[in-house]
N, C-alpha and C. Protein backbone atom coordinates (compact mmCIF):
# COMPACT_ATOMS: atom_id res chain seq x y z
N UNK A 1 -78.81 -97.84 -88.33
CA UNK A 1 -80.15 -97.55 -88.75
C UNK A 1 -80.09 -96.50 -89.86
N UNK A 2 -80.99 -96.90 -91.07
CA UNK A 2 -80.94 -95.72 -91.78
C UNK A 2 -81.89 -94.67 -91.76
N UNK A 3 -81.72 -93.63 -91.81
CA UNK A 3 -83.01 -92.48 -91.30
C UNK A 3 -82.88 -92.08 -92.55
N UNK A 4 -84.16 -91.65 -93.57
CA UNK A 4 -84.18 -90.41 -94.42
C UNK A 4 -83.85 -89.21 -94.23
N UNK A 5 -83.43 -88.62 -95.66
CA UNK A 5 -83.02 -87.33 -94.87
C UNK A 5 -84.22 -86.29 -95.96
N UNK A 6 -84.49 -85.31 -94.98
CA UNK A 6 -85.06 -84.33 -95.72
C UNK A 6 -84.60 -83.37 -96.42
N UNK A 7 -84.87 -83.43 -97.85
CA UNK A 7 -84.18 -82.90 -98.73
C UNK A 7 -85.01 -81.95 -99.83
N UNK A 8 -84.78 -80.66 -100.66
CA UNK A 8 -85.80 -80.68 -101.82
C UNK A 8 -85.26 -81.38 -103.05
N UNK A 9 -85.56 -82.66 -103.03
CA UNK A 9 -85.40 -83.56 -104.32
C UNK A 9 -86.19 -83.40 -105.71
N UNK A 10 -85.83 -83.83 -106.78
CA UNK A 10 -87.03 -83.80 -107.67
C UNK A 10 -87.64 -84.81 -107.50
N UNK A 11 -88.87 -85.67 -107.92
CA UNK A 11 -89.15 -86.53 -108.09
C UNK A 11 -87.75 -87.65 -108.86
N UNK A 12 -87.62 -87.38 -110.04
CA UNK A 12 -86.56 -88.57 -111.08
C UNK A 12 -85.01 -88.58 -109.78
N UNK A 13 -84.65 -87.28 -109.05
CA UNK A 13 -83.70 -87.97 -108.07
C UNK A 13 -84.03 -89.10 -106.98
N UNK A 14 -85.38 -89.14 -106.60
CA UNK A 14 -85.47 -89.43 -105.15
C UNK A 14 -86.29 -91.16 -106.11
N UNK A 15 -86.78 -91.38 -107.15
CA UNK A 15 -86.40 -92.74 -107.67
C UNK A 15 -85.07 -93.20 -108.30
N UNK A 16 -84.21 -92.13 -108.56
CA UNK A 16 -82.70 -92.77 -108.60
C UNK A 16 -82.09 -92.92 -107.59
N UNK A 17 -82.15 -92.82 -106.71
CA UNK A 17 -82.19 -92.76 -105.35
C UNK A 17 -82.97 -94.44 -104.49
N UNK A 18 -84.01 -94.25 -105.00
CA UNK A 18 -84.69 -95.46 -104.51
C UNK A 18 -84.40 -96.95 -105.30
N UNK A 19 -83.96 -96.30 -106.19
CA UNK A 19 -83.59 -97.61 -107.38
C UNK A 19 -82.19 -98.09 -106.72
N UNK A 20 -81.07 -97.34 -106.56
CA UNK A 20 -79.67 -97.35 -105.71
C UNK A 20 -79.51 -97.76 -104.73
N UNK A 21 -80.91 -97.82 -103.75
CA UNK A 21 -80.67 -98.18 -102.58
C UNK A 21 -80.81 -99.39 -102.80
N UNK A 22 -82.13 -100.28 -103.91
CA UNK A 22 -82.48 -101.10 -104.32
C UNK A 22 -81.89 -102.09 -104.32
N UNK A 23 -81.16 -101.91 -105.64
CA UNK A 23 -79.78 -102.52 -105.69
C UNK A 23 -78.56 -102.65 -105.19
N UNK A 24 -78.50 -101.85 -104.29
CA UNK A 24 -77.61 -102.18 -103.58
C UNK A 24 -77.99 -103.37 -102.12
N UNK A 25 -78.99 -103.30 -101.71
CA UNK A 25 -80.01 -104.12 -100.84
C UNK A 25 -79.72 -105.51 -101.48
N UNK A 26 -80.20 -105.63 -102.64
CA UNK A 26 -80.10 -107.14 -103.58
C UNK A 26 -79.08 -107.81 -103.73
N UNK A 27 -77.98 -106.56 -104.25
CA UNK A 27 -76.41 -107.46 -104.26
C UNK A 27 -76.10 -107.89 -102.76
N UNK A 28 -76.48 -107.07 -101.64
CA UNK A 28 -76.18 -107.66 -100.31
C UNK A 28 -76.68 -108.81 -99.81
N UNK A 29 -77.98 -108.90 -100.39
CA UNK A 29 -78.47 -110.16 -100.01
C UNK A 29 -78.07 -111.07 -101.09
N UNK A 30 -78.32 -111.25 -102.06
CA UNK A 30 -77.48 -112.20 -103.33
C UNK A 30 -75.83 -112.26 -102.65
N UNK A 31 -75.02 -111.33 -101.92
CA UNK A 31 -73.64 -111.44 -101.85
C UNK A 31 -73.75 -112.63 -100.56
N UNK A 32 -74.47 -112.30 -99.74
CA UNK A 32 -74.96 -113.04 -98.08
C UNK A 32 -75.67 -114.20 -98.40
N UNK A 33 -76.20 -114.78 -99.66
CA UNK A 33 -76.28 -116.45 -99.74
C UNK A 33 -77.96 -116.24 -99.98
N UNK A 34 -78.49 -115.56 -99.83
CA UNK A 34 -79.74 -115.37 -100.40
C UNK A 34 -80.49 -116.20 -101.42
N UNK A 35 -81.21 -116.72 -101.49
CA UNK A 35 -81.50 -117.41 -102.64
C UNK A 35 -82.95 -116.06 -103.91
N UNK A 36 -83.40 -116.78 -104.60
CA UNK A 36 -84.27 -115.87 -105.31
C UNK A 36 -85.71 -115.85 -104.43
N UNK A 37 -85.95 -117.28 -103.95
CA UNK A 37 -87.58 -117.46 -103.20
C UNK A 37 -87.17 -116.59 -101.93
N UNK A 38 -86.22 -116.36 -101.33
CA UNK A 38 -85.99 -116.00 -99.98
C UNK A 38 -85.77 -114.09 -100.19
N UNK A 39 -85.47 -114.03 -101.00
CA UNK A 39 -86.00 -112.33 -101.55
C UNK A 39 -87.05 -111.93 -101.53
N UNK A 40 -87.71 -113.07 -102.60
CA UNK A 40 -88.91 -112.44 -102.80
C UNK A 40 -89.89 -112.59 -101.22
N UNK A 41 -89.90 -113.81 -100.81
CA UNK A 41 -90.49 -113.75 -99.14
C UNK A 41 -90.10 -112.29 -97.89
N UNK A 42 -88.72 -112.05 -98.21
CA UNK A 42 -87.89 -111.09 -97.83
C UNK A 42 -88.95 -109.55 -97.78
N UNK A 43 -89.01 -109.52 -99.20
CA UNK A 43 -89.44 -108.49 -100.32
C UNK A 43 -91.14 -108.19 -99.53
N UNK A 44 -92.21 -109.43 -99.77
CA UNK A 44 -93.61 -109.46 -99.10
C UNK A 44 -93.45 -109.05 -97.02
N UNK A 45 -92.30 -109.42 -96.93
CA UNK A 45 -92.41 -109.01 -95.52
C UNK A 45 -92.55 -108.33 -95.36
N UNK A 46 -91.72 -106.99 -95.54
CA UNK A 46 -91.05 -105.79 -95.45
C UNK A 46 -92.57 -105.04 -96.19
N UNK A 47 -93.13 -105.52 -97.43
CA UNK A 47 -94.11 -104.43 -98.13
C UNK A 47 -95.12 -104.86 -96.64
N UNK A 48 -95.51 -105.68 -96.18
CA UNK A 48 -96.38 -106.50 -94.93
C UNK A 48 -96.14 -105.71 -94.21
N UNK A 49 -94.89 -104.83 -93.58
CA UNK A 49 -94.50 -104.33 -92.30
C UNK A 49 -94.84 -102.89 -93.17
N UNK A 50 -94.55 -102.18 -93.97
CA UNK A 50 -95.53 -101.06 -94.24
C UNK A 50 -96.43 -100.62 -94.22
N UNK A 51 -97.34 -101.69 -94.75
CA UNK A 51 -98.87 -101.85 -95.01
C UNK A 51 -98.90 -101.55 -93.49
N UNK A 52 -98.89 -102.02 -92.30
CA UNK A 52 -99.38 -102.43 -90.93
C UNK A 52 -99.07 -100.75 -90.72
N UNK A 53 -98.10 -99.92 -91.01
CA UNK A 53 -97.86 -99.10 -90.77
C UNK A 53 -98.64 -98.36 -91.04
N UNK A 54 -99.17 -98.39 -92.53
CA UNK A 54 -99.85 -97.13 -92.96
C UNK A 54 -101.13 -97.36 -92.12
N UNK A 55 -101.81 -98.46 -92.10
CA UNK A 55 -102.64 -98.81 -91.25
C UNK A 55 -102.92 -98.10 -89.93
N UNK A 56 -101.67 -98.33 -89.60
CA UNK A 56 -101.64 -97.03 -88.08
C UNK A 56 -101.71 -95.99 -88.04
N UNK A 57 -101.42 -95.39 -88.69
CA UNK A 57 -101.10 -93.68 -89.27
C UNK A 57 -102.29 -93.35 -89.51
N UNK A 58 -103.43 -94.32 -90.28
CA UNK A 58 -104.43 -93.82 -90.62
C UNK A 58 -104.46 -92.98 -92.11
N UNK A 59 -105.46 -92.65 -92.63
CA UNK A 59 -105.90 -92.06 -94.31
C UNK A 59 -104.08 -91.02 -94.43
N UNK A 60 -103.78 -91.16 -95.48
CA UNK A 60 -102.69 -90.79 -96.08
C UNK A 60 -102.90 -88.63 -95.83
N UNK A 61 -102.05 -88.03 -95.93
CA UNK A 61 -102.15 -86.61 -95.67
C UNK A 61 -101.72 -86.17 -97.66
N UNK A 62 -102.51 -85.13 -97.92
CA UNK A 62 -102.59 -84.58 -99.29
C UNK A 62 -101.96 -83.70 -98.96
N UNK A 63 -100.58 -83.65 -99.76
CA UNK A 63 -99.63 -82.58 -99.82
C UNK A 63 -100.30 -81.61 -100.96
């Protein structure tokens, strides 16, 4: 399981960061037989299983 870690990042690290994980996610699935439609379905799930999340959590907190 991967857990975040809490860190003081800048913003431009923690999207180089998110971009890295990115790609590295893609080549795994492109390496594992993946096709392009099965990403992108992949891709809507996963944003699907957030959404439901934030949903739960309720209105976002203003840092």
């Amino acid at each position: 399981m991967i857990t975040p870690q809490t860190t003081t990042s800048t913003p431009e690290l923690l999207r180089n960061r998110n971009k890295a994980v990115a790609k590295s996610f893609y080549r795994q699935l492109k390496s594992e037989g993946f096709s392009h439609d099965q990403i992108i379905e992949l891709s809507a799930t996963l944003l699907d299983l957030v959404n439901n999340d934030l949903h739960k959590e309720g209105p976002p907190i203003e840092l």
